[in-house]
Protein backbone atom coordinates (compact mmCIF):
# COMPACT_ATOMS: atom_id res chain seq x y z
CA UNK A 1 12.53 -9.28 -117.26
CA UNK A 2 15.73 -10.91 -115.78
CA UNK A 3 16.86 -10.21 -112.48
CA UNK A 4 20.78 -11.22 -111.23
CA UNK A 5 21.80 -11.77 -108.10
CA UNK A 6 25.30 -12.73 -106.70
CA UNK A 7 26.16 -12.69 -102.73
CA UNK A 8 22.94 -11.15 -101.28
CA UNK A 9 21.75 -13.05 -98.28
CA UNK A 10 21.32 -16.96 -98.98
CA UNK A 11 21.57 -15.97 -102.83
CA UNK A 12 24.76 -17.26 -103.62
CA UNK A 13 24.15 -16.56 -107.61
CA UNK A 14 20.65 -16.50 -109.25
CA UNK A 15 19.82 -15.41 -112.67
CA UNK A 16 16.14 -15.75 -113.45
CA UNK A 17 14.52 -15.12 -116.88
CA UNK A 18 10.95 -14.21 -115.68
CA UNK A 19 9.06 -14.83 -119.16
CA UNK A 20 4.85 -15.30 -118.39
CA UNK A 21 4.27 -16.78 -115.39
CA UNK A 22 7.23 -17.87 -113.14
CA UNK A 23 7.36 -20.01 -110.29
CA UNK A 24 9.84 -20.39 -107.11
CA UNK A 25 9.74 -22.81 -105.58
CA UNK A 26 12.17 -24.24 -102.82
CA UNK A 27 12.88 -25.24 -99.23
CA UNK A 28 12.48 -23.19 -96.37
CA UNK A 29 15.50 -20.44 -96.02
CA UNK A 30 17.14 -20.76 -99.58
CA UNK A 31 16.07 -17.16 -100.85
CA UNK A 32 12.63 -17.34 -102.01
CA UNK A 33 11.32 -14.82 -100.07
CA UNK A 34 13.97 -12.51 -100.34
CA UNK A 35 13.97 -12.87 -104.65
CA UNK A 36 10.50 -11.83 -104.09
CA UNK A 37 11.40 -8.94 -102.17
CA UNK A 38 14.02 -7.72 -104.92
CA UNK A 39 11.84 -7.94 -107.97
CA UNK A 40 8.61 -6.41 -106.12
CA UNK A 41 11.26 -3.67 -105.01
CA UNK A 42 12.65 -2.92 -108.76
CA UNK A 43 9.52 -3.11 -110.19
CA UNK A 44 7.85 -0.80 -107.84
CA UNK A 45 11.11 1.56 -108.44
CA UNK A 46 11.03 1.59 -112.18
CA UNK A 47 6.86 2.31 -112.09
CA UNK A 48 7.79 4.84 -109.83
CA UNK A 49 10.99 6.26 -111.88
CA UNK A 50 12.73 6.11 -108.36
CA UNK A 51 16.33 5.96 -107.85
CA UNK A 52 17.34 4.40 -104.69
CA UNK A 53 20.73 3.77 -103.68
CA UNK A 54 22.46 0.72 -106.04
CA UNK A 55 23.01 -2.59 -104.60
CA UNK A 56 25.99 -3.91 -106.75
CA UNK A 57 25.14 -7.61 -106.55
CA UNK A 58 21.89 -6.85 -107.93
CA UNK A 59 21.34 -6.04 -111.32
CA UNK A 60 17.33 -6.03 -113.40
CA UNK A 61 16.33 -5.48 -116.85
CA UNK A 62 13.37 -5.15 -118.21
CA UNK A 63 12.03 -5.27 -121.75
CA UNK A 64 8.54 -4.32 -121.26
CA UNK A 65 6.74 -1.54 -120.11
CA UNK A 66 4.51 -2.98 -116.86
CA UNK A 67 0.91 -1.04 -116.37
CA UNK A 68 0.31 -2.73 -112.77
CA UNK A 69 1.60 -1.90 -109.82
CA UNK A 70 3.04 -5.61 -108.19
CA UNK A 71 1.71 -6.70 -105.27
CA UNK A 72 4.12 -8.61 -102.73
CA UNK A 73 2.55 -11.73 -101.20
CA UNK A 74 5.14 -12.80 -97.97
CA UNK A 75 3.32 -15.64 -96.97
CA UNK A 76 0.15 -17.85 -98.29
CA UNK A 77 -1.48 -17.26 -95.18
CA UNK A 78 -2.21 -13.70 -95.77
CA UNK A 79 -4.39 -15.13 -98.79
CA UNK A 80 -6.33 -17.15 -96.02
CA UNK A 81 -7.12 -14.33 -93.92
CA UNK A 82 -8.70 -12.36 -97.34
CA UNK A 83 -12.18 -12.16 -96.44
CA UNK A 84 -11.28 -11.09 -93.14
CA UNK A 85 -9.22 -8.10 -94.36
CA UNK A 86 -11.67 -7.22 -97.05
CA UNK A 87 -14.56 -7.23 -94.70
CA UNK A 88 -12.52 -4.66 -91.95
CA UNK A 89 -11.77 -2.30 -94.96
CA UNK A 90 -15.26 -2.44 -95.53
CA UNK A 91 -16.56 -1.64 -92.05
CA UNK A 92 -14.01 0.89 -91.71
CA UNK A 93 -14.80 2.84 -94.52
CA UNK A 94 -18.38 2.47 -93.53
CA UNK A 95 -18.03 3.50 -90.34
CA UNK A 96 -15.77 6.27 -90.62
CA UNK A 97 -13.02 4.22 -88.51
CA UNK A 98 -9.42 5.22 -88.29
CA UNK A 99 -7.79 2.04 -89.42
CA UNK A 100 -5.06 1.42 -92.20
CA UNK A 101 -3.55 -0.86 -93.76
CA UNK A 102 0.04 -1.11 -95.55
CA UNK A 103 -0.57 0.11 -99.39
CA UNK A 104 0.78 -3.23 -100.64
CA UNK A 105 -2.39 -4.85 -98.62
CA UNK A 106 -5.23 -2.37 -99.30
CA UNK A 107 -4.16 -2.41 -102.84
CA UNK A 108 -4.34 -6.11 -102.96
CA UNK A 109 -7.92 -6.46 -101.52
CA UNK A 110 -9.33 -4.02 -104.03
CA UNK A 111 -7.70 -5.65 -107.37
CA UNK A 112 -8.73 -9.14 -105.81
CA UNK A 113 -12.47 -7.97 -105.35
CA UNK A 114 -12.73 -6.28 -108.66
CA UNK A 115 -11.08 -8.93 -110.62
CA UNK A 116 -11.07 -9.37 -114.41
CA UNK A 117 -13.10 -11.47 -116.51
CA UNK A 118 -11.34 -13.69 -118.72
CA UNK A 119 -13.40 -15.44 -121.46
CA UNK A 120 -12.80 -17.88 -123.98
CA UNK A 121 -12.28 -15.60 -126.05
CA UNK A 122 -10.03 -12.92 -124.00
CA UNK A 123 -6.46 -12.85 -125.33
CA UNK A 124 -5.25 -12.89 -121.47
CA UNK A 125 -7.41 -16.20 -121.25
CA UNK A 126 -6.01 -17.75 -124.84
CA UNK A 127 -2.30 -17.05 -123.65
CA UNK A 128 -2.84 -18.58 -120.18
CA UNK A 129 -4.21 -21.76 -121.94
CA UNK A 130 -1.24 -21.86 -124.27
């Protein structure tokens, strides 16, 4: 996948080859956040075969077909307050309670507690190694 971006926000250019897993990193206000944003939001358009209105400073490609939906993490804290979200779904559903959640989040909780298991000998686990 590559994603371009020239003039959007903080961006001032950015052209990121996203090849296995990639990282981005940065100080506070320099367009992390917002790169996120733009990927999740093509992604989720091109799963979706969705054709929103064309930002022309913003251009993706992608080479490969992606099976998951993405999931859009804005801050690390969210990851610390897991147990507590997971646990409120729960009693909710239990309970019969009117209570949502944003898709992004609900979706999260249930890949997170239904996780795969990589082995030794899993091809997922021998190309993470690599």
């Amino acid at each position: 996948m590559r994603l371009k971006i020239k003039g959007f926000h903080v961006i001032k250019s950015a052209d990121i080859q996203f090849e296995g897993l990639t990282v981005i990193a940065g100080e506070n206000d320099t367009g992390k956040s917002t790169v996120g944003k733009i990927l999740f939001s093509e992604i989720r358009n091109s799963l979706l075969k969705t054709s929103p209105e064309k930002v022309n400073n913003i251009e993706f490609q992608m080479e490969n077909e992606i099976t998951h939906f993405p999931i859009f993490i804005d801050s690390p804290d969210f990851l610390s307050k897991f147990n507590y979200i997971k646990n409120t779904m729960a009693l909710a559903q239990q309970y019969q309670l009117n209570f949502s959640l944003p898709n992004e989040v609900g979706d999260f909780v249930l890949r997170i507690s239904q996780p795969l298991i990589l082995t030794r000998h899993n091809k997922k686990f021998q190309l993470i190694k690599k």
